[in-house]
Protein backbone atom coordinates (compact mmCIF):
# COMPACT_ATOMS: atom_id res chain seq x y z
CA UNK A 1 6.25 26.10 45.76
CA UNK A 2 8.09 23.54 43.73
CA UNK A 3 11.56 23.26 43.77
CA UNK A 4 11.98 20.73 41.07
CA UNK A 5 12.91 21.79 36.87
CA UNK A 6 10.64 21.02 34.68
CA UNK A 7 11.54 18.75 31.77
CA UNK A 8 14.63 16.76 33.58
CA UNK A 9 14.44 12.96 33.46
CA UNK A 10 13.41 11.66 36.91
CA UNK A 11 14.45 8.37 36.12
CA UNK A 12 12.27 4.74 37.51
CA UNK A 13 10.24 5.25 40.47
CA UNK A 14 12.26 4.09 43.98
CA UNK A 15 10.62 2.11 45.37
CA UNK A 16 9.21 -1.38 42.97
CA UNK A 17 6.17 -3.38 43.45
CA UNK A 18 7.28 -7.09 43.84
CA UNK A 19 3.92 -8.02 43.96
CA UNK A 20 0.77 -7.67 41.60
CA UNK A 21 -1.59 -5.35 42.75
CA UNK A 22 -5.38 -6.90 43.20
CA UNK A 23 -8.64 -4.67 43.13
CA UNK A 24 -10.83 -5.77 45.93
CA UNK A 25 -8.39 -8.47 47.37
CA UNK A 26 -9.74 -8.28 50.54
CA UNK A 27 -13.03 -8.44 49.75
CA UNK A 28 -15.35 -12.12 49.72
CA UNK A 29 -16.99 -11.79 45.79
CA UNK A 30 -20.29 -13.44 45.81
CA UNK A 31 -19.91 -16.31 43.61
CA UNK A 32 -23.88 -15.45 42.08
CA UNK A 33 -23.10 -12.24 40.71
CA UNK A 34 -21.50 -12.00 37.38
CA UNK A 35 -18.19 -11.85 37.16
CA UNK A 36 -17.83 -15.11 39.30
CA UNK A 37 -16.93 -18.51 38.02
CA UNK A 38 -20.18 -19.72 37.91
CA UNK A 39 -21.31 -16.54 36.20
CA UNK A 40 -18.43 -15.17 33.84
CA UNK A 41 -18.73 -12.32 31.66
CA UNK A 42 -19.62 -12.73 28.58
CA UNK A 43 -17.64 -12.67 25.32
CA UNK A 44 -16.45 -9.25 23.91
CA UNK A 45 -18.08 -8.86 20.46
CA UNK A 46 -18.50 -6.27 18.06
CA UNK A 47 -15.52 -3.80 19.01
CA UNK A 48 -12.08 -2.97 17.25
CA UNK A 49 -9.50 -4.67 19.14
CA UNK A 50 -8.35 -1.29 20.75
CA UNK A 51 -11.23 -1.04 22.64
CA UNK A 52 -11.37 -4.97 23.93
CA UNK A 53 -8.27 -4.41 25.65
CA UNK A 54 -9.76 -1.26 27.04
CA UNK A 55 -12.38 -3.47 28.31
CA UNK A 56 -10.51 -6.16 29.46
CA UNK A 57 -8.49 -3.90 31.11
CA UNK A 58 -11.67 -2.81 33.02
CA UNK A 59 -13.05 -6.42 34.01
CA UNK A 60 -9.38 -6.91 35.42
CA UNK A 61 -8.70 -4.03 37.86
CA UNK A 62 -12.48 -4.47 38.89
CA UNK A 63 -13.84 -1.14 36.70
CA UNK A 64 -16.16 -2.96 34.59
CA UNK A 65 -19.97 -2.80 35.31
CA UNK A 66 -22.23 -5.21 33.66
CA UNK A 67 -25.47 -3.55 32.15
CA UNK A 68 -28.95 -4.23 34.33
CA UNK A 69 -31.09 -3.39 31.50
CA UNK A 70 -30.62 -3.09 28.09
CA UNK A 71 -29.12 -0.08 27.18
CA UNK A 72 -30.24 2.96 24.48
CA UNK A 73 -28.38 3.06 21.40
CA UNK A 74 -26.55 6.50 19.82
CA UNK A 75 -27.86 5.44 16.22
CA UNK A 76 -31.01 3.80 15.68
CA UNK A 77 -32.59 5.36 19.08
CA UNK A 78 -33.68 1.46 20.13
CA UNK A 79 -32.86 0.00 23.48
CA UNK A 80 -31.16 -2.53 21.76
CA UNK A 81 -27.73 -2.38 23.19
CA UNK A 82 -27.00 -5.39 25.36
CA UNK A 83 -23.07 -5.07 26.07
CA UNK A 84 -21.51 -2.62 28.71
CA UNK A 85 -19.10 0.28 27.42
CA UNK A 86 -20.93 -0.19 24.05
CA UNK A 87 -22.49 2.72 22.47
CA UNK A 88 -24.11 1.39 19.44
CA UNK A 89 -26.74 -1.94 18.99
CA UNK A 90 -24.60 -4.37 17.28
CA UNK A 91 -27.12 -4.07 14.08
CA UNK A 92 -25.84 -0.48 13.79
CA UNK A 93 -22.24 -1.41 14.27
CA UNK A 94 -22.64 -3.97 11.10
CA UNK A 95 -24.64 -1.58 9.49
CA UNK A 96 -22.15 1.01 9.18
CA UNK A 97 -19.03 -1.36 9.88
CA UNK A 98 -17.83 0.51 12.64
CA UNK A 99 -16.54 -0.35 15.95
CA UNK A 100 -20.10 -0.37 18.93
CA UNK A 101 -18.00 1.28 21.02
CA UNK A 102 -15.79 3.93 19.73
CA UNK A 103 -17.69 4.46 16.59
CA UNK A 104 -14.76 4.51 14.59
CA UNK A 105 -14.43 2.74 10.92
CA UNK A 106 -12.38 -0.55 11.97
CA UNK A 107 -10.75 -3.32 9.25
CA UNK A 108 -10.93 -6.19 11.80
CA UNK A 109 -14.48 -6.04 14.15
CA UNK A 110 -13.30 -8.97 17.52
CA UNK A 111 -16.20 -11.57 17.38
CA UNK A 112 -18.59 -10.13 14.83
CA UNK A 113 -20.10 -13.73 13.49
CA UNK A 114 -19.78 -15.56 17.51
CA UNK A 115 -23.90 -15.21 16.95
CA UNK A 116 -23.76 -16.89 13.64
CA UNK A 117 -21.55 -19.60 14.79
CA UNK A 118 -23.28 -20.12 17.48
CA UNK A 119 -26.43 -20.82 15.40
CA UNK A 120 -24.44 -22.95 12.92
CA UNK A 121 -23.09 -24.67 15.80
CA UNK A 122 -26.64 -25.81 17.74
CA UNK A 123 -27.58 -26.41 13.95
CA UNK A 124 -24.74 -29.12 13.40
CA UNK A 125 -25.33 -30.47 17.10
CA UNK A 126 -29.03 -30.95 16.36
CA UNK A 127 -28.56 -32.77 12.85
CA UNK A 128 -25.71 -35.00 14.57
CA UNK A 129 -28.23 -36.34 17.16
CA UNK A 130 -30.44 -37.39 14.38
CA UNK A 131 -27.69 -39.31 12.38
CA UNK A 132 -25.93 -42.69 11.72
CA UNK A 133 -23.32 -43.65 14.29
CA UNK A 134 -21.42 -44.39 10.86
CA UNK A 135 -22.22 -41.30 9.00
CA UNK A 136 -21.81 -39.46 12.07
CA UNK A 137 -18.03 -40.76 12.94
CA UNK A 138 -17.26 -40.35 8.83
CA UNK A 139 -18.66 -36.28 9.29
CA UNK A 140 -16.37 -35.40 12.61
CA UNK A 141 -13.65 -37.02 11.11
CA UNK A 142 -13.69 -34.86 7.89
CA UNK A 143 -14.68 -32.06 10.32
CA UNK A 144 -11.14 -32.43 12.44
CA UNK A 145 -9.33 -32.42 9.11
CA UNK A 146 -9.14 -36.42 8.04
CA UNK A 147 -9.39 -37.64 4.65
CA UNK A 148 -12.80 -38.77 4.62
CA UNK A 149 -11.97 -42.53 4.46
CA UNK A 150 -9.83 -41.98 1.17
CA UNK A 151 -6.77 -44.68 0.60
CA UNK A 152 -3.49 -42.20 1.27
CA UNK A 153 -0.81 -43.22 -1.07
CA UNK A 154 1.82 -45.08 0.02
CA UNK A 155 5.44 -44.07 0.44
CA UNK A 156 7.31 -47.41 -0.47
CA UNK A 157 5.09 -47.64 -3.66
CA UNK A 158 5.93 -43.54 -4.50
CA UNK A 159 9.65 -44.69 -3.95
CA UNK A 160 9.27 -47.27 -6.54
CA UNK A 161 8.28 -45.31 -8.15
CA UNK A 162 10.56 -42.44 -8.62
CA UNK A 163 13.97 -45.12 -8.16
CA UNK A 164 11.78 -46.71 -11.67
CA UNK A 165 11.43 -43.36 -13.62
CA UNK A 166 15.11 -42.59 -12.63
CA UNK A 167 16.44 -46.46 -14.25
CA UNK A 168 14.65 -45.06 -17.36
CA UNK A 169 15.88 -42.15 -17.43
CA UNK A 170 19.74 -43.32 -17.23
CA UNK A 171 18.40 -46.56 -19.58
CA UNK A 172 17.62 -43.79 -22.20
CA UNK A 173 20.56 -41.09 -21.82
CA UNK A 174 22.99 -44.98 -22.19
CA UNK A 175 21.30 -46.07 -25.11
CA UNK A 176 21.50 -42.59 -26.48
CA UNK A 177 25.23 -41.56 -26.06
CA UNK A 178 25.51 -45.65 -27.01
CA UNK A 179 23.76 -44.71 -30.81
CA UNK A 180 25.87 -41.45 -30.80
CA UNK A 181 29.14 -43.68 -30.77
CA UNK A 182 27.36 -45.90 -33.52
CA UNK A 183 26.73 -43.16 -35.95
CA UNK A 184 30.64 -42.15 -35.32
CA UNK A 185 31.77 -45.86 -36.35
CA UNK A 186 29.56 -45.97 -39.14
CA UNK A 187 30.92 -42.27 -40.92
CA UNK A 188 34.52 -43.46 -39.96
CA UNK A 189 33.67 -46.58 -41.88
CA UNK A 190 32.00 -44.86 -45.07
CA UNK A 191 35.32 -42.51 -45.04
CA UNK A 192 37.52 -45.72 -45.11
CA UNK A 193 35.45 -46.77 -48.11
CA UNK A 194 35.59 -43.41 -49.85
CA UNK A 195 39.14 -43.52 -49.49
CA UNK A 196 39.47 -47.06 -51.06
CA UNK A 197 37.42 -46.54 -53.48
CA UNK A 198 39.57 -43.24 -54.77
CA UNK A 199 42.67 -45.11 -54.48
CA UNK A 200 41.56 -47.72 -57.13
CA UNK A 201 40.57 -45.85 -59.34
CA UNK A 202 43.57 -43.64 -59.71
């Protein structure tokens, strides 16, 4: 019988692991079967990102199995699913926007276009073989975010620039409190003459 209350805090566990535990450590891995380096797993596609940490989680403590065959799918009743832990075909999982392994509406699907890109990318490979050594240097470089061979403006000449517009700019605000000061000359003036002009003829 137990002798310890239930619901008192135990506190951390006594004794610490200093060192990572690692499934199968002992064991030789063949380097042919997949898993190895010369035979990774492939890319997690088609799942919330919930459930690719779940499965990451399996292909690091050594809990994953790879599929032998194609597996049957939930939806669509095809044999169509090619992923482990996956439930649904990835068709179905577009289809209905949901995650192919939990089944569960998800905003953000991990790796949903890697086939398209893929494509797009064999695509772009294919028509750079074919191509100009010119017109092929001129498309990577607006690929990798260059200007495409345009002239980018210079800084000394957009300093000029701005150090010119400013000279105007104080040119202008002289020359206008200078013709303010001019106007107040010429009414003290035309008072003067008013004034003479009343004295004579009283």
């Amino acid at each position: 019988m137990s002798t310890c209350k239930g619901g008192t805090p135990r506190g951390p566990p006594k004794h610490q692991n200093k060192v990572v535990w690692k499934p199968n450590a002992g064991v030789k891995k063949n380097e042919t079967e997949v898993g190895s380096k010369q035979r990774p797993f492939p890319a997690i596609t088609g799942v919330c990102p919930r459930c690719k940490q779940q499965i990451e989680w399996r292909r690091k403590y050594g809990k994953y199995k790879p599929l032998v065959e194609p597996g049957k799918c939930n939806d669509c009743g095809k044999r169509a699913v090619r992923q482990a832990h996956h439930t649904i075909c990835i068709a179905c999982s577009k289809n209905r926007n949901v995650c192919a392994k939990c089944c569960r509406p998800a905003e953000t699907i991990v790796g949903s276009n890697v086939d398209a890109e893929e494509v797009e990318r064999k695509e772009l490979e294919e028509a750079l073989k074919t191509m100009r050594e010119r017109d092929r240097r001129t498309l990577l470089r607006t690929m990798q975010g260059g200007n495409g061979g345009l002239k980018k403006p210079n800084k000394k000449e957009n300093d000029d620039e701005d150090t010119d517009s400013y000279d105007e700019e104080d040119s202008a605000r002289e020359h206008g409190s200078g013709s303010e000061e001019n106007e107040e000359e010429n009414e003290d003036e035309e008072d003067a003459v008013e004034e003479e002009d009343v004295k004579k003829n009283e």
